[in-house]
Protein backbone atom coordinates (compact mmCIF):
# COMPACT_ATOMS: atom_id res chain seq x y z
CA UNK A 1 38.37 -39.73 -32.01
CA UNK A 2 38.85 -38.08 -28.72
CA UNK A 3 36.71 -38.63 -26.05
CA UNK A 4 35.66 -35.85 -23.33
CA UNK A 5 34.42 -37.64 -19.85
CA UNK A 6 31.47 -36.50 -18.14
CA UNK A 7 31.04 -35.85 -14.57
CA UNK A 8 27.88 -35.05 -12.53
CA UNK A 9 25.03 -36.25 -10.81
CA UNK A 10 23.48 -39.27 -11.08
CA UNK A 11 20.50 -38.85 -9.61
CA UNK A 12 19.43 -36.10 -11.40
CA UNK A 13 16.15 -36.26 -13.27
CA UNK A 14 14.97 -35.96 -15.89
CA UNK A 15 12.57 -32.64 -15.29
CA UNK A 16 15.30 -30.74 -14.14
CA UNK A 17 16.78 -27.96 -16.15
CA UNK A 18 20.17 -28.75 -15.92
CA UNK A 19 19.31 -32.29 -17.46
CA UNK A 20 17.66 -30.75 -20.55
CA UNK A 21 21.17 -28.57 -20.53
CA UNK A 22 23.30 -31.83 -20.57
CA UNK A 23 21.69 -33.17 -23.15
CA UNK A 24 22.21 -30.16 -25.52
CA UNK A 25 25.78 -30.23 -24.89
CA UNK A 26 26.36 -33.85 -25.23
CA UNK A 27 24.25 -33.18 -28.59
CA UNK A 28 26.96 -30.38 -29.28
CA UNK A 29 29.88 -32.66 -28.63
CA UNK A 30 28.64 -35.19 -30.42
CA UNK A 31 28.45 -33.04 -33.57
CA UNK A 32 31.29 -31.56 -33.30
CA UNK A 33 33.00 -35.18 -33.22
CA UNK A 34 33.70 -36.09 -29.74
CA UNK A 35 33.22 -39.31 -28.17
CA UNK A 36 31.81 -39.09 -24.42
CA UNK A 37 32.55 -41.07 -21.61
CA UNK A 38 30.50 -40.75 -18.06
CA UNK A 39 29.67 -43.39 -15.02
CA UNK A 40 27.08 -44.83 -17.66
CA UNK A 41 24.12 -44.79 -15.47
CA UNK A 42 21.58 -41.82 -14.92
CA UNK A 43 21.08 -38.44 -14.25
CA UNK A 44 24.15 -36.05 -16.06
CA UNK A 45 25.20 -39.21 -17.03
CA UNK A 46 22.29 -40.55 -19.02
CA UNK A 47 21.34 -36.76 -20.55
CA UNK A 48 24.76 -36.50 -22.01
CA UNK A 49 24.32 -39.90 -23.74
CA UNK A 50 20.84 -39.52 -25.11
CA UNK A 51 21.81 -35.94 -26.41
CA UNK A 52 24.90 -37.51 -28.17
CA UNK A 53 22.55 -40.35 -29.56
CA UNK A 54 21.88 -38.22 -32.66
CA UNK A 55 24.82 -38.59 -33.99
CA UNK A 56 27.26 -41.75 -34.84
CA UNK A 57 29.62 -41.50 -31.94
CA UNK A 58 30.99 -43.62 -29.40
CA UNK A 59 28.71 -43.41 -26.11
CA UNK A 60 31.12 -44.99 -23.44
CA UNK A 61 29.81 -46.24 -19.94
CA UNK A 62 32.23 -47.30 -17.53
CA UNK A 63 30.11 -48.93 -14.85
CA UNK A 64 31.36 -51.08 -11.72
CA UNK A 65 30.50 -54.50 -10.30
CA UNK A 66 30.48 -52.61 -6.95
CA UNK A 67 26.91 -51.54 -8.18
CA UNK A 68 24.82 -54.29 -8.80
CA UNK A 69 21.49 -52.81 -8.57
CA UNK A 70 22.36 -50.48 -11.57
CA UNK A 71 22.56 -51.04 -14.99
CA UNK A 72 24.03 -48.83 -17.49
CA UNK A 73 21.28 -46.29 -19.29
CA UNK A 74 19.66 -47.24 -22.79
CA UNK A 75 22.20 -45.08 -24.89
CA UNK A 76 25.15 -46.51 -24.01
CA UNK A 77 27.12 -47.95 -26.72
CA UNK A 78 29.90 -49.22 -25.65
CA UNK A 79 30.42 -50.57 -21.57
CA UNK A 80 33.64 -50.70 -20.17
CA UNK A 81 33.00 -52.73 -16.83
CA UNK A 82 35.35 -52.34 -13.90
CA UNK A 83 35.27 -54.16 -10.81
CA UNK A 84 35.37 -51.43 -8.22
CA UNK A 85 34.40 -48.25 -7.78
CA UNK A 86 37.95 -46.49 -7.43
CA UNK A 87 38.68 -48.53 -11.04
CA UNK A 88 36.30 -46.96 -13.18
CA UNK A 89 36.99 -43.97 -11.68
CA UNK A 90 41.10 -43.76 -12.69
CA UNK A 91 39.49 -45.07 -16.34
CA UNK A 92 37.34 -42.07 -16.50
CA UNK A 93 40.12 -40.02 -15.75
CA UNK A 94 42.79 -42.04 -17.77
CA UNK A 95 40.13 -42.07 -21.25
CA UNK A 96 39.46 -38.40 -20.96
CA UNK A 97 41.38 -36.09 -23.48
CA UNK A 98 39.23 -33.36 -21.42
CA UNK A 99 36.62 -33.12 -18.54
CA UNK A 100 33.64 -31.80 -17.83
CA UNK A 101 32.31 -31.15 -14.60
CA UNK A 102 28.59 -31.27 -14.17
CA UNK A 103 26.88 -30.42 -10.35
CA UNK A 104 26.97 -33.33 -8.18
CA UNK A 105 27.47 -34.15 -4.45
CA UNK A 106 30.93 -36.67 -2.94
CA UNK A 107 31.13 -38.45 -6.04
CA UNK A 108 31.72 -35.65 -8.37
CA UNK A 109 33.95 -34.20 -5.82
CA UNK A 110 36.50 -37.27 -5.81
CA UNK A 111 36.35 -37.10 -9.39
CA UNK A 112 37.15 -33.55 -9.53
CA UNK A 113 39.97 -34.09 -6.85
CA UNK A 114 41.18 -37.06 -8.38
CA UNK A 115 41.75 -34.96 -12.03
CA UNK A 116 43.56 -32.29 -10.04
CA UNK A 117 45.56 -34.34 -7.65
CA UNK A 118 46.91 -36.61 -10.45
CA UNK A 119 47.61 -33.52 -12.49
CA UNK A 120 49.54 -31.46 -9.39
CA UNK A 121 51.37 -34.69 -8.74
CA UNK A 122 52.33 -34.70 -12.47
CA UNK A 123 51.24 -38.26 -12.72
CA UNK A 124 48.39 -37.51 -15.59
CA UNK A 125 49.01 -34.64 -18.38
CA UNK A 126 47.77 -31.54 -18.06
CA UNK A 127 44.09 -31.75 -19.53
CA UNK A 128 41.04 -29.19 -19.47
CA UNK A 129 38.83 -29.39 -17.01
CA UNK A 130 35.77 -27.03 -17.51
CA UNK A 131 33.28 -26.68 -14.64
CA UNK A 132 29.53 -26.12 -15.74
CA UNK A 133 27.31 -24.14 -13.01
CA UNK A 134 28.03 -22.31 -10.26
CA UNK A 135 28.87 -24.73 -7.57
CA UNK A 136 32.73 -25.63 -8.25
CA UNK A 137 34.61 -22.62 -8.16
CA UNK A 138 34.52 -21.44 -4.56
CA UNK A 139 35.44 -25.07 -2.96
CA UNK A 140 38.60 -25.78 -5.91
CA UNK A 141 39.46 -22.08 -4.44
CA UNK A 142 38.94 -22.46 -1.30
CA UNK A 143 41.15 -25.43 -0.82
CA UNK A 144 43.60 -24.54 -3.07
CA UNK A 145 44.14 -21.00 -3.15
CA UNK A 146 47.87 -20.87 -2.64
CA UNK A 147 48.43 -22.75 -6.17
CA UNK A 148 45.81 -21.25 -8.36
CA UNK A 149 48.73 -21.18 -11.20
CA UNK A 150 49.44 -24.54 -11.60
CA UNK A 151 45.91 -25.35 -12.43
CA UNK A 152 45.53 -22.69 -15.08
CA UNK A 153 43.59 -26.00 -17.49
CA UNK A 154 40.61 -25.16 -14.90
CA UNK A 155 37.93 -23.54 -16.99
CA UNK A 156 34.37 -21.93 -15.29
CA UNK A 157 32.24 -22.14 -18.38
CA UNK A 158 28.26 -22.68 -18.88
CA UNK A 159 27.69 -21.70 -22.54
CA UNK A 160 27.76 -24.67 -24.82
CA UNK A 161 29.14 -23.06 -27.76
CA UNK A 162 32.47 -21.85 -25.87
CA UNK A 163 32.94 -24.98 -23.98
CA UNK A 164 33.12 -26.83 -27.41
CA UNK A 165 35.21 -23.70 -28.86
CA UNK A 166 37.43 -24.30 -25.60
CA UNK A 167 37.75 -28.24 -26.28
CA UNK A 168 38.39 -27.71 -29.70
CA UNK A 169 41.37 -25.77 -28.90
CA UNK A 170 42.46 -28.03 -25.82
CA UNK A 171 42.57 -30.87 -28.30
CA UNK A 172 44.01 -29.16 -30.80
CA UNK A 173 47.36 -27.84 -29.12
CA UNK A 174 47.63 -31.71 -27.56
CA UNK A 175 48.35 -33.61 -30.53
C-alpha cells in the first residue's frame, strides 16, 4: 500500500475545528486505501489516526526516544521508534509516497523544509506535497520565490475530496 505522512500540530486539541477536519481526511485516505504515517502522538497527529481507524489500514507512528514523556496515541498500529528527533523525522520523509502539511509552529516548518530541501538537492524524488490551510503559502514563497518552478509537486489544497483526487494521481504516475 502506499503510505501518505502527516504533518501538523501536535498540540492541537481536540475541540478545534481543524482537528474534526483531520480526522475526516484521514477517514478519506483511509478509504480510499492509503496507509498514514505522522509523529504518532497528538493533536493533527492523533485526528488523522482515529479518522483512519474505521478502516483496516496501517496507522504508522514514528515516535523518538528523545521524548520520553510522550507516548504514541491509542490508534496507532504500528510504532516505528527512532532514537532522535532528526531520525524519525528523515523516516517520515523517507516512508512518505506523498505529504501532507497540516498548521503547526517550528516543527512542521523543519518538516516542510526538510521535504523541499531534500527534493531541490535531488537527494529524495520528487513527491506531492499538499498544504492544508492558509498558513504555508506565503512563507514557502517568501523564501523561495526565485525557484517557484522547481517545486511545481507543491499543492495549496483544503477540500478533502481533491486532495485524495490529487494523491490518487501523484501515486498513480509514480509507479
Amino acid at each position: 500500500m502506499t503510505i501518505i505522512t502527516i504533518f501538523g500540530s501536535g498540540t492541537l486539541r481536540s475541540d478545534d475545528k481543524s482537528y474534526d477536519y483531520a480526522t475526516e481526511l484521514g477517514f478519506a485516505l483511509a478509504k480510499s486505501g492509503f496507509d498514514i504515517a505522522t509523529g504518532g502522538y497528538g493533536g493533527i497527529m492523533e485526528a488523522v489516526h482515529k479518522g483512519a481507524s474505521a478502516f483496516d489500514t496501517r496507522r504508522i507512528g514514528v515516535i523518538t526516544n528523545d521524548f520520553k514523556d510522550k507516548h504514541a496515541n491509542p490508534f496507532v498500529t504500528e510504532i516505528i521508534k527512532t532514537k532522535d528527533y532528526l531520525e524519525r523525522l528523515k523516516t517520515l520523509v523517507k516512508i512518505g509516497s506523498a505529504y501532507i502539511v497540516f498548521d503547526g509552529s517550528w516543527g512542521t516548518m523543519l518538516e516542510i523544509a526538510t521535504v523541499i530541501a531534500l527534493t531541490d538537492r535531488e537527494l529524495t524524488p520528487a513527491k506531492a506535497l499538499i498544504c492544508v490551510g492558509d498558513k504555508w503559502q506565503p512563507i514557502i514563497d517568501s523564501i523561495d520565490s526565485r525557484n517557484r518552478q522547481s517545486f511545481t509537486n507543491i499543492i495549496y489544497e483544503n477540500k478533502i475530496e481533491n486532495i485524495i483526487s490529487l494523491l490518487k494521481e501523484h501515486v498513480a504516475n509514480n509507479k
